[in-house]
N, C-alpha and C. Protein backbone atom coordinates (compact mmCIF):
# COMPACT_ATOMS: atom_id res chain seq x y z
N UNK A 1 -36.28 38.33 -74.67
CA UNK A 1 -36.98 37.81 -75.83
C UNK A 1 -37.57 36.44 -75.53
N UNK A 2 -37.07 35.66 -74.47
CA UNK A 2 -37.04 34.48 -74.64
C UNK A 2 -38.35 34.29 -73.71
N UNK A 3 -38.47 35.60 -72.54
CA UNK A 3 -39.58 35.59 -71.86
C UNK A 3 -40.71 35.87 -72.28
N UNK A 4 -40.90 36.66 -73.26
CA UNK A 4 -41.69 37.24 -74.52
C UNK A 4 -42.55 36.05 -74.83
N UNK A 5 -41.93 35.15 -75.44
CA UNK A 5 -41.98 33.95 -76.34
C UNK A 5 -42.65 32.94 -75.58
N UNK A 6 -42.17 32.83 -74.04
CA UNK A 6 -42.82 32.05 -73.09
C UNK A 6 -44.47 32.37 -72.97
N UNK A 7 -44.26 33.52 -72.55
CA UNK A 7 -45.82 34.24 -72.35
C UNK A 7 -46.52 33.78 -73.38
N UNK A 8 -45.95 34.38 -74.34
CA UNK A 8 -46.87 34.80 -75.90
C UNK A 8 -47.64 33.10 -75.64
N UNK A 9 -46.47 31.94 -75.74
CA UNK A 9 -46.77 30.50 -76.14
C UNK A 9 -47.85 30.09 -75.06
N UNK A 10 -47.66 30.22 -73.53
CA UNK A 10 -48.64 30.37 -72.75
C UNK A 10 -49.78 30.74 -72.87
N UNK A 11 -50.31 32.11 -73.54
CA UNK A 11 -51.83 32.35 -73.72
C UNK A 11 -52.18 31.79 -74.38
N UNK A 12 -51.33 31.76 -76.01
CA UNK A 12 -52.15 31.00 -77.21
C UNK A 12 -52.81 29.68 -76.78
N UNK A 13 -51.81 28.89 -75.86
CA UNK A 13 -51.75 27.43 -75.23
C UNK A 13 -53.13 27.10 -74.34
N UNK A 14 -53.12 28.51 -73.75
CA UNK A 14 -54.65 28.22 -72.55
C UNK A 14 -56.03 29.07 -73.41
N UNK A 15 -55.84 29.84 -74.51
CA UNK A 15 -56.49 29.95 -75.42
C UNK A 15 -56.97 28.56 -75.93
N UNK A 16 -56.29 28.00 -76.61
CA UNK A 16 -56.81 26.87 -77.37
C UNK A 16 -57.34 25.67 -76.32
N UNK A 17 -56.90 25.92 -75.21
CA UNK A 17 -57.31 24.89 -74.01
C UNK A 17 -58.73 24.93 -73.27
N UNK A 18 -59.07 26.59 -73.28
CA UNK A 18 -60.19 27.07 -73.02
C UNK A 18 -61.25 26.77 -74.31
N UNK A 19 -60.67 26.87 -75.38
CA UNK A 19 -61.59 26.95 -76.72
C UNK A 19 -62.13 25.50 -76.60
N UNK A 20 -61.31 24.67 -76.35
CA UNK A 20 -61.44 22.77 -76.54
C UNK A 20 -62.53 22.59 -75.49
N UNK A 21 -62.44 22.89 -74.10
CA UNK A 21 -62.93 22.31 -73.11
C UNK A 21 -64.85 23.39 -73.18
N UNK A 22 -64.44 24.72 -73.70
CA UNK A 22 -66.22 24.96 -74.04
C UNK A 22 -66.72 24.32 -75.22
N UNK A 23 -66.07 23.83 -76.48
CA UNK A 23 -67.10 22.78 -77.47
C UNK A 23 -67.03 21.60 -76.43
N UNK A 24 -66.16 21.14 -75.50
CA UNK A 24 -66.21 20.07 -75.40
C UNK A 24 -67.82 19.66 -74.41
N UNK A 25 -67.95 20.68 -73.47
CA UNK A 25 -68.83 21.50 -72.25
C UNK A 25 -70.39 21.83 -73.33
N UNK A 26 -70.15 22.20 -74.45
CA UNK A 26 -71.61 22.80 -75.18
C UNK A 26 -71.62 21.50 -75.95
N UNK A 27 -71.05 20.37 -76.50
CA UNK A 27 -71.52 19.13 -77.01
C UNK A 27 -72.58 19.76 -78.24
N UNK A 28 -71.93 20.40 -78.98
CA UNK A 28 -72.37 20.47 -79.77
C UNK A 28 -72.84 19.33 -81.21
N UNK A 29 -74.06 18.79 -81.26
CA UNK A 29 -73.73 17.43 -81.91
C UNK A 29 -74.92 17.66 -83.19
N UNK A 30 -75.04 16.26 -84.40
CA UNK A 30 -75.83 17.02 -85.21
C UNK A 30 -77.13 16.43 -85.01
N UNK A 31 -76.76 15.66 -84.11
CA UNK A 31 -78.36 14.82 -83.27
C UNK A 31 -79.29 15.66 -83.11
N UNK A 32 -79.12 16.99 -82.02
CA UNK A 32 -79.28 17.99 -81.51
C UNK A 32 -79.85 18.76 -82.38
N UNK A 33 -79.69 19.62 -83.12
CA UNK A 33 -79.49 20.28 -84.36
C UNK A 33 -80.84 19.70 -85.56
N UNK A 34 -80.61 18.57 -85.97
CA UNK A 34 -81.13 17.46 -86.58
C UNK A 34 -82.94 17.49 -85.85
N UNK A 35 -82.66 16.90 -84.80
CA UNK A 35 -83.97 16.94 -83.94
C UNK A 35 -85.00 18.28 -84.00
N UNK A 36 -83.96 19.13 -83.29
CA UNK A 36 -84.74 20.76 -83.37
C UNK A 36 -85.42 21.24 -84.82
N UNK A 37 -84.76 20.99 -85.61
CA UNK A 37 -85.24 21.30 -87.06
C UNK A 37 -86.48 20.53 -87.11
N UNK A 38 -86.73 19.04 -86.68
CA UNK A 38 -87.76 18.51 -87.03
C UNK A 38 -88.91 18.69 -86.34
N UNK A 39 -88.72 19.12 -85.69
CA UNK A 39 -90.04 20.06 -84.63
C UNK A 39 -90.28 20.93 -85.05
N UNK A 40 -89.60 21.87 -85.51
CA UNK A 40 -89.83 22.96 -86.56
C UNK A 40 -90.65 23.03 -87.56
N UNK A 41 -90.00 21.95 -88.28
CA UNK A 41 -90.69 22.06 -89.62
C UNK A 41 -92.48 20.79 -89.01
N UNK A 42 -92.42 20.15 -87.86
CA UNK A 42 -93.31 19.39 -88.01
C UNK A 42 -94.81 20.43 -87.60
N UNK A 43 -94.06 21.46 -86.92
CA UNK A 43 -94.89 22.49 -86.18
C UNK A 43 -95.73 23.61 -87.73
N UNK A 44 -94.46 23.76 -88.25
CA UNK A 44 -94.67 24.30 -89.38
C UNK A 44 -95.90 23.42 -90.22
N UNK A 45 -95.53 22.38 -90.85
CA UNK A 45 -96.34 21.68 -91.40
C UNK A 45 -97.92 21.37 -90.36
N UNK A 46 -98.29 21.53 -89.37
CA UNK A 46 -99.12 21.09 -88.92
C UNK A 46 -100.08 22.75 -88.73
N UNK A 47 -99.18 23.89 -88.89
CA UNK A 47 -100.11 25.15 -89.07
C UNK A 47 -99.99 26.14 -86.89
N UNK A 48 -98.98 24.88 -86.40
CA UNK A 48 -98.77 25.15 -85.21
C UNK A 48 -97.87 26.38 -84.73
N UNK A 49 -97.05 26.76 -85.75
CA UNK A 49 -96.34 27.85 -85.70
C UNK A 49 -95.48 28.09 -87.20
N UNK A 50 -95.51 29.60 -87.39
CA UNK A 50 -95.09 29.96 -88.91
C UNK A 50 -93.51 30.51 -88.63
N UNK A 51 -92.73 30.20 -87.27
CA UNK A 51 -91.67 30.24 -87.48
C UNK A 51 -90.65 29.88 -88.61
N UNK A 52 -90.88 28.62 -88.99
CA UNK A 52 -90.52 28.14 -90.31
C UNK A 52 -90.23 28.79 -91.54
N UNK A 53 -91.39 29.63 -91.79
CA UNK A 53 -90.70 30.53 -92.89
C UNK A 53 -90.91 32.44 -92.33
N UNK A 54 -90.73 32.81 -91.08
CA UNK A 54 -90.41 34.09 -90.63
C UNK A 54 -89.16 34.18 -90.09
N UNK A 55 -88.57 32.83 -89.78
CA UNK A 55 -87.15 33.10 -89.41
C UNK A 55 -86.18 32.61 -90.07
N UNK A 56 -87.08 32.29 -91.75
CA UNK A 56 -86.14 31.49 -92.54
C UNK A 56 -84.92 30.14 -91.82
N UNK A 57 -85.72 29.32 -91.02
CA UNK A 57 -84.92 28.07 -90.62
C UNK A 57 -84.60 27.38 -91.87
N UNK A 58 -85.34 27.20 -92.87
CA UNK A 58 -85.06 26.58 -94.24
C UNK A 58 -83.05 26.57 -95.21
N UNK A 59 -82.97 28.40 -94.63
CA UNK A 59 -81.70 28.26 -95.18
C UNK A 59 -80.55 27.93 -94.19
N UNK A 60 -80.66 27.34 -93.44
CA UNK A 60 -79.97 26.66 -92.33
C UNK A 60 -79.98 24.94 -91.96
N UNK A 61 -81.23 24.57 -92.66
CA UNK A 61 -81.40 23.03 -92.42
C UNK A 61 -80.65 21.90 -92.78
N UNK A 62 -79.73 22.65 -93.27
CA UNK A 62 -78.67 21.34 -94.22
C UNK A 62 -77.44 21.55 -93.34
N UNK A 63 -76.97 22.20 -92.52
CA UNK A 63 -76.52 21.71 -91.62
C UNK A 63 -75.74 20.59 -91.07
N UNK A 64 -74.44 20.74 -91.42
CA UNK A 64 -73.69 18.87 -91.59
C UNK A 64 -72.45 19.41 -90.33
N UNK A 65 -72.47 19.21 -89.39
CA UNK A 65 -71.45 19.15 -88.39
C UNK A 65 -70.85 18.04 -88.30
N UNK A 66 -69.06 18.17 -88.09
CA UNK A 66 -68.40 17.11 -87.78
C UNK A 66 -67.66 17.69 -86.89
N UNK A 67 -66.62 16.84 -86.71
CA UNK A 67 -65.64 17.17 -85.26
C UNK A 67 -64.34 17.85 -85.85
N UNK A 68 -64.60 17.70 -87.29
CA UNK A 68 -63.22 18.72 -87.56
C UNK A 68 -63.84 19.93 -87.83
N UNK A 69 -64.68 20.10 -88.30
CA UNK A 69 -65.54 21.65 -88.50
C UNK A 69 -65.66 22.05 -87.30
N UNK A 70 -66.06 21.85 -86.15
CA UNK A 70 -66.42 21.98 -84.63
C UNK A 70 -64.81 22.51 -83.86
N UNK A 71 -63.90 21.38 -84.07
CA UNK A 71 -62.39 22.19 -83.84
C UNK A 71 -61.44 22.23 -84.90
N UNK A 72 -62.42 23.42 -86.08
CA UNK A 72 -61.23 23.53 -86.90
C UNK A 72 -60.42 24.53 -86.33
N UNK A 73 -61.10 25.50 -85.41
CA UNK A 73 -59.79 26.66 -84.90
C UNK A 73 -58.77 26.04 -84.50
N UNK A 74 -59.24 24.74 -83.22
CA UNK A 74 -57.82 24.61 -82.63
C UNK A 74 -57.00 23.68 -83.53
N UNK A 75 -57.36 22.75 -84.09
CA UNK A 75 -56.39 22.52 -85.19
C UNK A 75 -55.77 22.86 -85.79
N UNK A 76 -56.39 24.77 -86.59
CA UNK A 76 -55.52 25.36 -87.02
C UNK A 76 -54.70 25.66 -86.53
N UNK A 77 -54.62 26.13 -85.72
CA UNK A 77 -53.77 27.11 -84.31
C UNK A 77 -52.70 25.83 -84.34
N UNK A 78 -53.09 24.77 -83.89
CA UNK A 78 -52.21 23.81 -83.55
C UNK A 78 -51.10 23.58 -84.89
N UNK A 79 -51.60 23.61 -85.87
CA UNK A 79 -50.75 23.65 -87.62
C UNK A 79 -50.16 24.80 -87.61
N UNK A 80 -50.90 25.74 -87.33
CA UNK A 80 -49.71 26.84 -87.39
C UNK A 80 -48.31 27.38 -86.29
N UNK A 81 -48.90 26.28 -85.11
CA UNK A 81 -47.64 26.54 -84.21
C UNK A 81 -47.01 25.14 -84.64
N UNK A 82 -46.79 24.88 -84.97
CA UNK A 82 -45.96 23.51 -85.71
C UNK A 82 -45.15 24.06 -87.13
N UNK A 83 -45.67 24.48 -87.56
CA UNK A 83 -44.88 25.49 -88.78
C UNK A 83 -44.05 26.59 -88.32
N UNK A 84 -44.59 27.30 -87.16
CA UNK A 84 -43.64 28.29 -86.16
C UNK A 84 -42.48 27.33 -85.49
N UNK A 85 -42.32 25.93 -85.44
CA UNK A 85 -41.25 25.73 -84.75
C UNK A 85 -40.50 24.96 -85.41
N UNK A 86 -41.51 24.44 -86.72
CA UNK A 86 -40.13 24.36 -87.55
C UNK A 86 -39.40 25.65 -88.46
N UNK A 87 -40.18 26.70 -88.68
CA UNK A 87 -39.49 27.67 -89.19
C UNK A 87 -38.29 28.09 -88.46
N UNK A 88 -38.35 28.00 -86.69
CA UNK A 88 -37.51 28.19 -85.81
C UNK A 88 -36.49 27.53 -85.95
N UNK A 89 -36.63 26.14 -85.94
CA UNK A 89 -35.56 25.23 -85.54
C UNK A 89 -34.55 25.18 -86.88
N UNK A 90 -35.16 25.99 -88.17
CA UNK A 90 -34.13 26.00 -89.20
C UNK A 90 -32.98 27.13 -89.13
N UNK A 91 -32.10 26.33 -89.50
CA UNK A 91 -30.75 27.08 -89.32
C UNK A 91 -30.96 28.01 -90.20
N UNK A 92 -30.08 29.09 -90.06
CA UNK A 92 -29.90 30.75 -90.37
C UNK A 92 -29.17 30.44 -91.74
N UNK A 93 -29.51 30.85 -93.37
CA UNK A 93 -28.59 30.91 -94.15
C UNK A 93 -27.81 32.52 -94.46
């Protein structure tokens, strides 16, 4: 059981390690994001391309990224193995 438990804690562990280091690798930022839209819509407005409203970018432009939205998985993951070890460490009634 106890080897079980090792493993299991191992993948989740290089799961969430792998998850961290590709946002960390794709830099996902709202600079980025922010910018692209304004080419968009400046292209749009200038008659340079009608992407703007054929790919509906409009319902996407509001767009607010932070760093807890970006790693809310591993945070979660991380809260919920913290609740797994205190559920553990409580004694048996």
């Amino acid at each position: 059981m106890l080897f079980t438990a090792l493993i299991t804690f191992l993948v989740a562990f290089g799961y969430n390690l792998l998850l961290a280091i590709h946002l960390y690798r794709e830099k996902v930022s709202n600079l980025l994001h922010e910018e692209y839209l304004n080419k968009k819509e400046i292209e749009y407005t200038l008659g340079i391309s009608e992407m703007w409203s054929t790919r509906y970018f409009y319902t996407f432009s509001s767009f607010k990224g932070e760093v807890v939205k970006m790693y809310h998985r591993i945070i979660f993951n991380g809260l919920q193995f913290i609740l797994m070890i205190v559920h553990a460490s409580m004694p048996e009634s």
